[in-house]
N, C-alpha and C. Protein backbone atom coordinates (compact mmCIF):
# COMPACT_ATOMS: atom_id res chain seq x y z
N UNK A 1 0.83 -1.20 0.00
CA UNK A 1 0.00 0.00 0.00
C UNK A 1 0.87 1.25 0.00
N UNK A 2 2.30 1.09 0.67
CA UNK A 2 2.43 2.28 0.31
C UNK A 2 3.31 2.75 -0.51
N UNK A 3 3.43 1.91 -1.77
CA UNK A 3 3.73 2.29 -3.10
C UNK A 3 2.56 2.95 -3.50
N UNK A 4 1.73 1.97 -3.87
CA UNK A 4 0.33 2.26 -4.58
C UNK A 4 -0.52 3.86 -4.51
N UNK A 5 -0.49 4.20 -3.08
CA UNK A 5 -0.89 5.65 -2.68
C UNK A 5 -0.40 6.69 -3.54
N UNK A 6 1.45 6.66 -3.73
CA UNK A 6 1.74 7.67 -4.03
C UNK A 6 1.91 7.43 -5.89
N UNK A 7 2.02 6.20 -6.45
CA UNK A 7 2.08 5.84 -7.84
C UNK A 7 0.65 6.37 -8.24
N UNK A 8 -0.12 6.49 -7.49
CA UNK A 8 -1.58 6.29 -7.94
C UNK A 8 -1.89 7.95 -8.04
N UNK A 9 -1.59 8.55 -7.23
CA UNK A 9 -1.52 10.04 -7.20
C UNK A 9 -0.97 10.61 -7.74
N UNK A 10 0.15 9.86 -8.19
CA UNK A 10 1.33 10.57 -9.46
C UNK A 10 0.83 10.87 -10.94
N UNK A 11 0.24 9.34 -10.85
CA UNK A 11 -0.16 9.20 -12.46
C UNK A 11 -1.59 10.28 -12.23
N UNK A 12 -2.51 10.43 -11.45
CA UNK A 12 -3.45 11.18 -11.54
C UNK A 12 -3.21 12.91 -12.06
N UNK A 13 -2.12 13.12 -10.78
CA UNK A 13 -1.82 14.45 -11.22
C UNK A 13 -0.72 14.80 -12.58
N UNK A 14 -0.29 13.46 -13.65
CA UNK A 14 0.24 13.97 -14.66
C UNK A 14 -0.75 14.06 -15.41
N UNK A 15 -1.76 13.11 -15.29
CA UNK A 15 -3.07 13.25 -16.59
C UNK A 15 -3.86 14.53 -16.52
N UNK A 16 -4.07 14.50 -14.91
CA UNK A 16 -4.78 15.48 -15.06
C UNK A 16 -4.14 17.23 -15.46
N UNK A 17 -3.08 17.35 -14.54
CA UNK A 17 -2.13 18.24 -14.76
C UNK A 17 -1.80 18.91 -15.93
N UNK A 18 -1.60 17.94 -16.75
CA UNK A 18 -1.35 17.86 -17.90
C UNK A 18 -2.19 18.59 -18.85
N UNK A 19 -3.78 18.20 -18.58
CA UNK A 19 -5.00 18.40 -19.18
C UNK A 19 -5.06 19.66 -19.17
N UNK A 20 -5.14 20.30 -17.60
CA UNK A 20 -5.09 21.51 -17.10
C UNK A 20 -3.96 22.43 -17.75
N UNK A 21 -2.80 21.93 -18.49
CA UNK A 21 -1.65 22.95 -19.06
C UNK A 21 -2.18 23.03 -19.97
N UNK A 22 -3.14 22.12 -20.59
CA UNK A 22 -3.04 22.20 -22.04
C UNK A 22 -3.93 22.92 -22.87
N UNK A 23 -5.02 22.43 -21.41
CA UNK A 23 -6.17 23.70 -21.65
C UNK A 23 -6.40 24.79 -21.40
N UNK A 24 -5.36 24.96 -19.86
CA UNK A 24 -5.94 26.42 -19.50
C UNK A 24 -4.53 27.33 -20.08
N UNK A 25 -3.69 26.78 -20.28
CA UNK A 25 -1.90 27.51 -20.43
C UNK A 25 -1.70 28.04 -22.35
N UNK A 26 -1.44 26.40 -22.52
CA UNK A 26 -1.06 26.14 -24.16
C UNK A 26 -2.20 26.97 -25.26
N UNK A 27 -3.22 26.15 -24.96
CA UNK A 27 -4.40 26.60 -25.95
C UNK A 27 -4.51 27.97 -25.79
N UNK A 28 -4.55 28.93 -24.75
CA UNK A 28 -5.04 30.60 -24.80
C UNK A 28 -3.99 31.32 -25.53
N UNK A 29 -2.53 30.52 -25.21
CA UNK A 29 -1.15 31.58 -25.25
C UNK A 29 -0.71 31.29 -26.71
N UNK A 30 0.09 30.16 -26.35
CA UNK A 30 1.33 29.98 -27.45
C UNK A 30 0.66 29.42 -28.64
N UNK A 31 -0.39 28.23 -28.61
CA UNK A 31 -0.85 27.71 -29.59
C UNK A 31 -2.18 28.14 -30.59
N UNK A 32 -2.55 29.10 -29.77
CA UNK A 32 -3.77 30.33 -29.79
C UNK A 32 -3.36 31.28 -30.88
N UNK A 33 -2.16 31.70 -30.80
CA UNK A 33 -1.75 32.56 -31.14
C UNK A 33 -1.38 32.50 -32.98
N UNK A 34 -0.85 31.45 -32.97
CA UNK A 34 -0.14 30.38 -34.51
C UNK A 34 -1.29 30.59 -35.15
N UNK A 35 -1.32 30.61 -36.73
CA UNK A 35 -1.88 30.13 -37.72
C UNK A 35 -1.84 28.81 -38.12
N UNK A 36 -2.92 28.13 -38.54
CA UNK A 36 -3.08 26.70 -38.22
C UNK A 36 -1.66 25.76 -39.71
N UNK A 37 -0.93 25.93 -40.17
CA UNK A 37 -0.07 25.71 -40.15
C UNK A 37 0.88 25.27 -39.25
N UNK A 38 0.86 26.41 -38.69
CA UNK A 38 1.63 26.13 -37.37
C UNK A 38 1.16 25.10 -36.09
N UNK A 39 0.17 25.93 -35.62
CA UNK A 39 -0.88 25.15 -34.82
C UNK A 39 -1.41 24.25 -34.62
N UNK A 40 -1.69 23.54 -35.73
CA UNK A 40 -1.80 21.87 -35.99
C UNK A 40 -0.85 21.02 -35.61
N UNK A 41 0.49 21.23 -36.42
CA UNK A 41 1.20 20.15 -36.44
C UNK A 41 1.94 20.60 -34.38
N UNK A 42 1.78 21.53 -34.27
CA UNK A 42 2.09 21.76 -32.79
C UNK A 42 1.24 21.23 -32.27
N UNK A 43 0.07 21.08 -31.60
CA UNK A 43 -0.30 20.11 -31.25
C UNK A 43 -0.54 18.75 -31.50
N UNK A 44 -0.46 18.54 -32.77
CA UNK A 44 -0.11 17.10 -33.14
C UNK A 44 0.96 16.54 -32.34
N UNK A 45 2.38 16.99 -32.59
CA UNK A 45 3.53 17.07 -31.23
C UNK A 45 3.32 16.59 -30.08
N UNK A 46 2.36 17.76 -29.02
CA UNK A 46 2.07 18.25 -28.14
C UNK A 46 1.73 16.85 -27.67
N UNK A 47 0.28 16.56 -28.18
CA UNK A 47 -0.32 15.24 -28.09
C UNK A 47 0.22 13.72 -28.13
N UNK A 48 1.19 13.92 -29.04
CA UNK A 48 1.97 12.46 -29.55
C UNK A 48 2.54 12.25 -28.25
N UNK A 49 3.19 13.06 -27.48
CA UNK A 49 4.15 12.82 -26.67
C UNK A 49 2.94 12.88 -25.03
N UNK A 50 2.23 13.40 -25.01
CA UNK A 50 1.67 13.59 -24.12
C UNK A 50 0.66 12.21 -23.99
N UNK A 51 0.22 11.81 -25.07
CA UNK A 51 -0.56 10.58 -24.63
C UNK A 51 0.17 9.70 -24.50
N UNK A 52 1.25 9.45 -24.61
CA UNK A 52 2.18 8.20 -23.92
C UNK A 52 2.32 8.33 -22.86
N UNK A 53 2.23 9.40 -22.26
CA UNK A 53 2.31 9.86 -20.74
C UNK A 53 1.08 9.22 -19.61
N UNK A 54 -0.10 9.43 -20.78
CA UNK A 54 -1.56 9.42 -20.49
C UNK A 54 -1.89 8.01 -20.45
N UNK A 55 -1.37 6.76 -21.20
CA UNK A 55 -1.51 5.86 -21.43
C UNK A 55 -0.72 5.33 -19.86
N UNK A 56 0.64 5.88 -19.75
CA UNK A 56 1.34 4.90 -18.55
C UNK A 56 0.55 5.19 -17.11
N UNK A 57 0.01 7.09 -17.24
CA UNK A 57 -1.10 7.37 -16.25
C UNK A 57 -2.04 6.21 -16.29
N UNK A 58 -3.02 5.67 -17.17
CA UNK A 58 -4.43 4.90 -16.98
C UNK A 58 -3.61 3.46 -16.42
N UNK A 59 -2.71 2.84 -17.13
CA UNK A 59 -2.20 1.84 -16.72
C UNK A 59 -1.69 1.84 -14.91
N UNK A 60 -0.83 2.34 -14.98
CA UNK A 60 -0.72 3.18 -13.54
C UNK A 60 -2.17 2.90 -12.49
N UNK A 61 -3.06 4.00 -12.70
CA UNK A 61 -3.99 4.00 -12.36
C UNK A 61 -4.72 2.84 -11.91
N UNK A 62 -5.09 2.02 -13.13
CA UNK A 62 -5.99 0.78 -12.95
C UNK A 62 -4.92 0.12 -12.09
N UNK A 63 -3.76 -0.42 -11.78
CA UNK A 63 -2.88 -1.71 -11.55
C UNK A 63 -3.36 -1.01 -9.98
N UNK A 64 -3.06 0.09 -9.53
CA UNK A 64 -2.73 1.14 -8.38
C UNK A 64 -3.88 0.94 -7.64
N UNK A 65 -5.11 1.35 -8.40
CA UNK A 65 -6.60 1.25 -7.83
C UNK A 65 -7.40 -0.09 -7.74
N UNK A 66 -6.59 -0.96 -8.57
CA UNK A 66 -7.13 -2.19 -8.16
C UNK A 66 -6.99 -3.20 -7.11
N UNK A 67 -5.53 -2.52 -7.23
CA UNK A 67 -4.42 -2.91 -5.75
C UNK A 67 -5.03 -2.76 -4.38
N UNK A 68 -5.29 -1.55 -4.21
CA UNK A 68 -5.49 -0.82 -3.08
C UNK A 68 -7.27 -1.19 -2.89
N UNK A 69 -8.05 -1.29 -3.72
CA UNK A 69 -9.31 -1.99 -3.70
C UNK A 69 -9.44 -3.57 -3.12
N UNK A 70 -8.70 -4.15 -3.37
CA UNK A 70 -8.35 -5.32 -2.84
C UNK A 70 -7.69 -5.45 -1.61
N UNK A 71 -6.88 -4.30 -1.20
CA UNK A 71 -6.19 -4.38 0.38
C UNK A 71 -7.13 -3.38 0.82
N UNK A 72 -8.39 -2.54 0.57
CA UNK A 72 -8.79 -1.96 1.34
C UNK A 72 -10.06 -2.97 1.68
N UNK A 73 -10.07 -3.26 0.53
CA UNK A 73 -11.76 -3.75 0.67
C UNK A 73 -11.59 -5.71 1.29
N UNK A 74 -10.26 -5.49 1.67
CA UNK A 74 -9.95 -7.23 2.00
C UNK A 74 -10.66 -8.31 1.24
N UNK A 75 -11.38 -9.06 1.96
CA UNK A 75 -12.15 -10.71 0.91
C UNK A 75 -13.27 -9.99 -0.01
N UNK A 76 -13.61 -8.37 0.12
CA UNK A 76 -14.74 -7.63 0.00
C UNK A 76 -14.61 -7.14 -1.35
N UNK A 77 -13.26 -7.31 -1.47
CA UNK A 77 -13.21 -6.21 -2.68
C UNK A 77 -13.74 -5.06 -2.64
N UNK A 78 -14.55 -4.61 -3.97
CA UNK A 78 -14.88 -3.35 -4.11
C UNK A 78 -16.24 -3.11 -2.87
N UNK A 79 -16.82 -4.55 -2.41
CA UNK A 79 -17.99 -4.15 -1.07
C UNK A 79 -17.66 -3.66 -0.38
N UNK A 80 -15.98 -4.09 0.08
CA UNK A 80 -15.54 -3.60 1.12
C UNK A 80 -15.32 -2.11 1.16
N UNK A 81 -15.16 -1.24 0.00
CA UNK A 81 -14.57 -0.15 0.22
C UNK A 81 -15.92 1.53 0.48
N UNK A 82 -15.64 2.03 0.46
CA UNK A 82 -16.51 3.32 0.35
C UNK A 82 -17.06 3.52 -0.34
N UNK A 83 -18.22 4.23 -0.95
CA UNK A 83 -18.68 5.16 -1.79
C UNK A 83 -18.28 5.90 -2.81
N UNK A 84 -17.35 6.48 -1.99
CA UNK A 84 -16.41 7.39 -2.92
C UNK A 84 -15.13 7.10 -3.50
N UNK A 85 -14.88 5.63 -3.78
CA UNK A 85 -14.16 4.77 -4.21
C UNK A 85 -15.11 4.13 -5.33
N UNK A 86 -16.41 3.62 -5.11
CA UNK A 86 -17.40 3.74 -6.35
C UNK A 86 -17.53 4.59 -7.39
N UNK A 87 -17.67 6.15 -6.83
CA UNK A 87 -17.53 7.03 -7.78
C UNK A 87 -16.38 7.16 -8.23
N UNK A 88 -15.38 7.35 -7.98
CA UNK A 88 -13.96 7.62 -8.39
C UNK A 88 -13.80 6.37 -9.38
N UNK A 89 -13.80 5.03 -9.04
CA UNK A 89 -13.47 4.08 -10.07
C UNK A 89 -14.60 4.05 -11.12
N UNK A 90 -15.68 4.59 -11.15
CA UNK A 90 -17.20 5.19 -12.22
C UNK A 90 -16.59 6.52 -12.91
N UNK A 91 -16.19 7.46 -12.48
CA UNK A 91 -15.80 8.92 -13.17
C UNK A 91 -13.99 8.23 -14.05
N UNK A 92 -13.22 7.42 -13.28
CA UNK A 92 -12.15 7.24 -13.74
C UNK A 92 -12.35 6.41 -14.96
N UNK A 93 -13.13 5.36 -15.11
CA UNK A 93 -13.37 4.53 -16.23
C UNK A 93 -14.11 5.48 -17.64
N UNK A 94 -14.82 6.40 -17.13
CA UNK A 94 -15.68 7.35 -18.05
C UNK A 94 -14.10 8.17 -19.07
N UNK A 95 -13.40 8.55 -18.11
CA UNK A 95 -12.25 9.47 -18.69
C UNK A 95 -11.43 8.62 -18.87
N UNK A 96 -11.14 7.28 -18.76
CA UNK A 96 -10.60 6.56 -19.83
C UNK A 96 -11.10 6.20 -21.33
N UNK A 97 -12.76 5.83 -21.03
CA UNK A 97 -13.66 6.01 -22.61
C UNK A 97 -12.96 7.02 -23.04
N UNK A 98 -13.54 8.16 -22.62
CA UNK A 98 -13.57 9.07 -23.55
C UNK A 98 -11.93 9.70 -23.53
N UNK A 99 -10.90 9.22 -23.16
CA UNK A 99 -9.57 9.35 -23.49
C UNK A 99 -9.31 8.70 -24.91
N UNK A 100 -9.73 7.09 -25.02
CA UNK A 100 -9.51 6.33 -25.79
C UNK A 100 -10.43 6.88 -27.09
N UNK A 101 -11.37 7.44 -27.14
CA UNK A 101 -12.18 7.83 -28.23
C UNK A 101 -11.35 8.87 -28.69
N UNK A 102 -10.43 9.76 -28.16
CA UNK A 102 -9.71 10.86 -28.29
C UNK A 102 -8.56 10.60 -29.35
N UNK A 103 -8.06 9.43 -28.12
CA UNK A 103 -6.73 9.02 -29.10
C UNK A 103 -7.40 7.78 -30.18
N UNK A 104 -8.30 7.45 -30.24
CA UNK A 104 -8.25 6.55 -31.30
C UNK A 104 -9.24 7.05 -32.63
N UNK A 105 -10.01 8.26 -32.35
CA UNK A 105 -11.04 8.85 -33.47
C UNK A 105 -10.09 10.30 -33.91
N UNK A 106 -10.14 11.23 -33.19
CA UNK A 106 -9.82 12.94 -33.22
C UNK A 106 -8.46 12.70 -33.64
N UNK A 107 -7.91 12.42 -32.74
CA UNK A 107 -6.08 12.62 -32.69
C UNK A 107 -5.49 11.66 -33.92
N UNK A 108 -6.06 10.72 -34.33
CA UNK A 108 -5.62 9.92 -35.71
C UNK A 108 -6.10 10.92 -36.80
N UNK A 109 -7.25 11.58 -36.86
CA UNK A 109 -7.37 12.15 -37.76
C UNK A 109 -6.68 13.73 -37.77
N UNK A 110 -6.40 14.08 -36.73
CA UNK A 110 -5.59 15.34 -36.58
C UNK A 110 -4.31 14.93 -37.58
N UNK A 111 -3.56 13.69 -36.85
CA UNK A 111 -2.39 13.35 -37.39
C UNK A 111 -2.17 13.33 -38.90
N UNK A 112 -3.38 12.01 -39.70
CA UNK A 112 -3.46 12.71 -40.86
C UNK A 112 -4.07 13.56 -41.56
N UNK A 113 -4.13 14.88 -41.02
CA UNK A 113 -4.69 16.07 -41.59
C UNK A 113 -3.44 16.77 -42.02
N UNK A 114 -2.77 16.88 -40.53
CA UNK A 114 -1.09 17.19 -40.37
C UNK A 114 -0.39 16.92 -41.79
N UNK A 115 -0.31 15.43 -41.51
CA UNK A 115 0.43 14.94 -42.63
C UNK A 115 -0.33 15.54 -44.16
N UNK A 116 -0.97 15.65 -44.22
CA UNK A 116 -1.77 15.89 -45.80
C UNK A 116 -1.91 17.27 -46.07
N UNK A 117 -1.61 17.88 -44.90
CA UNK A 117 -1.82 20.01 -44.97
C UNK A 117 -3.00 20.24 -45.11
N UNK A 118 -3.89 19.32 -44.37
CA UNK A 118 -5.85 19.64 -44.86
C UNK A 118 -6.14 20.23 -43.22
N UNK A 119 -5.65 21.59 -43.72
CA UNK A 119 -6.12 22.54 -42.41
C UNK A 119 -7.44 22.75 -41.62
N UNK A 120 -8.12 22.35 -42.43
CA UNK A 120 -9.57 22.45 -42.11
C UNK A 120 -10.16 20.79 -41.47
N UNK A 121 -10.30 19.93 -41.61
CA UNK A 121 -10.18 18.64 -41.50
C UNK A 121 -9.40 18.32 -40.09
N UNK A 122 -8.11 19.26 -39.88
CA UNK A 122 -7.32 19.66 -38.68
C UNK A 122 -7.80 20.14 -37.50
N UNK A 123 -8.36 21.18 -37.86
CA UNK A 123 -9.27 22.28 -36.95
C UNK A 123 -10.16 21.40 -36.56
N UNK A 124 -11.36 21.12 -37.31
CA UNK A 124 -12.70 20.20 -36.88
C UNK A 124 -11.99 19.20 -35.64
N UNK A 125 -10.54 18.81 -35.99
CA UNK A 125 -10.47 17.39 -35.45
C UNK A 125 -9.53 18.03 -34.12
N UNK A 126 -9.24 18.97 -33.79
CA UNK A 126 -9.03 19.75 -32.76
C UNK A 126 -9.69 20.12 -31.97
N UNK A 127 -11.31 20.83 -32.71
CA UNK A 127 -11.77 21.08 -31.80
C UNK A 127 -12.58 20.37 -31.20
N UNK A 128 -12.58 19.10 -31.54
CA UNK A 128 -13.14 17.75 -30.92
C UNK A 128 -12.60 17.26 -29.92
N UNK A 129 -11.33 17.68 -30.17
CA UNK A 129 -10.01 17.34 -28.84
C UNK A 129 -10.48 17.66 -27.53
N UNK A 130 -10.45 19.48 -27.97
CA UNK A 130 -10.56 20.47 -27.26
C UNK A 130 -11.76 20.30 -26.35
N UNK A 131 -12.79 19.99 -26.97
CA UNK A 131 -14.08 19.71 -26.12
C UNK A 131 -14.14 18.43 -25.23
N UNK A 132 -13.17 17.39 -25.84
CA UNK A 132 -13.32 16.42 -25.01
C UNK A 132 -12.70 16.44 -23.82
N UNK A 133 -11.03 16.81 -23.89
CA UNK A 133 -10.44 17.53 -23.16
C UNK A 133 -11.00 18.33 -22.06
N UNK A 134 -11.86 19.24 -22.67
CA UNK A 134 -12.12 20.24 -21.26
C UNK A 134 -13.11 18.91 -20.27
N UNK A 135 -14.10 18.14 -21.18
CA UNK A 135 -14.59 17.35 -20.57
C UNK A 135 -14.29 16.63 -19.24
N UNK A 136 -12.81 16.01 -19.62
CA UNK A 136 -12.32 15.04 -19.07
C UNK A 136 -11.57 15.81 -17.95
N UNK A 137 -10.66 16.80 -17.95
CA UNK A 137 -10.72 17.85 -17.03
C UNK A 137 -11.19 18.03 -16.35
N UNK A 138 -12.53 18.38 -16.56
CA UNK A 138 -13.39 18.27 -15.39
C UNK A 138 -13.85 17.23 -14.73
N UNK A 139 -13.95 15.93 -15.47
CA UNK A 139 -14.36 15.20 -14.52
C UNK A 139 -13.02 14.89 -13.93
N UNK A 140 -11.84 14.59 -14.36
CA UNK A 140 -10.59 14.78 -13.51
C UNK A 140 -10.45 15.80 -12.15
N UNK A 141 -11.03 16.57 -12.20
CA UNK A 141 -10.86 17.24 -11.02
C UNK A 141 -11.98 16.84 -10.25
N UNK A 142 -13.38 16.60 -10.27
CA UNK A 142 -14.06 16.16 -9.83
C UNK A 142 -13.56 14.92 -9.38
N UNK A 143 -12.89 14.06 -9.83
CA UNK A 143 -12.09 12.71 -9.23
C UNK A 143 -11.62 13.02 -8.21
N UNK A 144 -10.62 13.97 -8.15
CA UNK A 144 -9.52 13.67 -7.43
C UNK A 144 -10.27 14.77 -6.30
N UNK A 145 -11.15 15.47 -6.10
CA UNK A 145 -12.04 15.74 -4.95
C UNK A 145 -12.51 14.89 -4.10
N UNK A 146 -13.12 13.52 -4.92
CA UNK A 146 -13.92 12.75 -4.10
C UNK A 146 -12.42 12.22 -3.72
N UNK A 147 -11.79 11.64 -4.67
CA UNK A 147 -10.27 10.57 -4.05
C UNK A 147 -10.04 11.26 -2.42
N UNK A 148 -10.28 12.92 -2.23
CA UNK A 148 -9.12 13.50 -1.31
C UNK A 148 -10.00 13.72 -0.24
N UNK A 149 -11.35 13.97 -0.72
CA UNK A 149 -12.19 13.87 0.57
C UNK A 149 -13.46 13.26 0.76
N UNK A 150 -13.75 12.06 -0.46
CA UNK A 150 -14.62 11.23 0.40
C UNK A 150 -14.12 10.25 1.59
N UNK A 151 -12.85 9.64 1.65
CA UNK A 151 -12.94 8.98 3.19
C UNK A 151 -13.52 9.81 4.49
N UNK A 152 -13.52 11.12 4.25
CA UNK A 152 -14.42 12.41 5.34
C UNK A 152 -15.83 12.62 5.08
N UNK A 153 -16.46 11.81 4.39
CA UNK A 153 -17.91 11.94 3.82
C UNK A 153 -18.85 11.40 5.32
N UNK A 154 -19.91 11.68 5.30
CA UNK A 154 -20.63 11.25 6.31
C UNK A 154 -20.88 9.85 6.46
N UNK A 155 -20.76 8.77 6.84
CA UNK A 155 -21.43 7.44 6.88
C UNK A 155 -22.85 7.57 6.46
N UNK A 156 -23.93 7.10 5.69
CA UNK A 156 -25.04 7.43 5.60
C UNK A 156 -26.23 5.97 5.90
C-alpha cells in the first residue's frame, strides 16, 4: 500500500495536470496565437508525446486502484470499500472512454490532416479534442475531490 498511494496520485496528477496545461496555459497563449499551419502540427507534437504519458497514467492508475481496492476492501473487494471509491473508479473509467475515443477517433485524424496540410479537417479534429479535453478535465478534477475527501464523507 504504500507504493500504490503515491504511484496512484502521481499518475493522476500527470493526466490530469497535464490536461489543465493544455487547456488552461497552451491553448489561450502559445498555440492560440499560430496560424493553423503552425498550430496543428504543434499540437499534433504536443499530443503524440503527451498521450504516452496518459496511457502509462491509466495503466498506472488501474494496476494502483485495483491494488489498493483489494487491500482496502480485503475478501470484499470493491464491497468492502466506500462510496467514494465507487464514484472515483465510475468517473475514472468514463475518462478513460472518452480518453480512448480521443486518441483513437480525433487525434488519428488530426495526425493525418497534419500529414496531408488539410487545415480544415485539422481544426474540426481539434476542436473535438478540445471539447473532449475540457470534458475530461473536469471530470478529472471532480475525481480527485472525491479521491481526497470522500474517506471524510458522512457514513449514511
Amino acid at each position: 500500500m504504500s507504493f500504490a498511494i503515491p504511484l496512484h496520485l502521481l499518475a493522476a496528477v500527470i493526466w490530469v495536470g497535464g490536461m489543465f496545461f493544455a487547456y488552461m496555459v497552451l491553448r489561450p497563449t502559445a498555440a492560440g496565437l499560430l496560424p493553423p499551419e503552425q498550430r496543428l502540427p504543434l499540437w499534433s507534437e504536443v499530443f503524440k508525446l503527451f498521450f504516452v504519458w496518459v496511457w502509462i497514467a491509466i495503466i498506472t492508475l488501474l494496476i494502483t486502484g485495483f491494488w489498493m481496492i483489494h487491500l482496502l476492501g480485503g475478501m470484499g473487494g470493491v464491497d468492502g470499500v466506500g462510496v467514494h471509491v465507487h464514484i472515483m473508479l465510475l468517473t475514472g473509467i468514463f475518462m478513460m472512454l472518452i480518453f480512448m475515443h480521443v486518441f483513437f477517433n480525433p487525434f488519428k485524424k488530426l495526425k493525418w490532416a497534419v500529414a496531408e496540410h488539410d487545415w480544415i479537417t485539422g481544426r474540426n479534429a481539434l476542436t473535438q479534442i478540445r471539447k473532449l479535453v475540457l470534458l475530461n478535465l473536469l471530470l478529472g478534477l471532480v475525481t480527485i475531490v472525491i479521491g481526497a475527501s470522500g474517506r471524510y464523507w458522512p457514513v449514511v
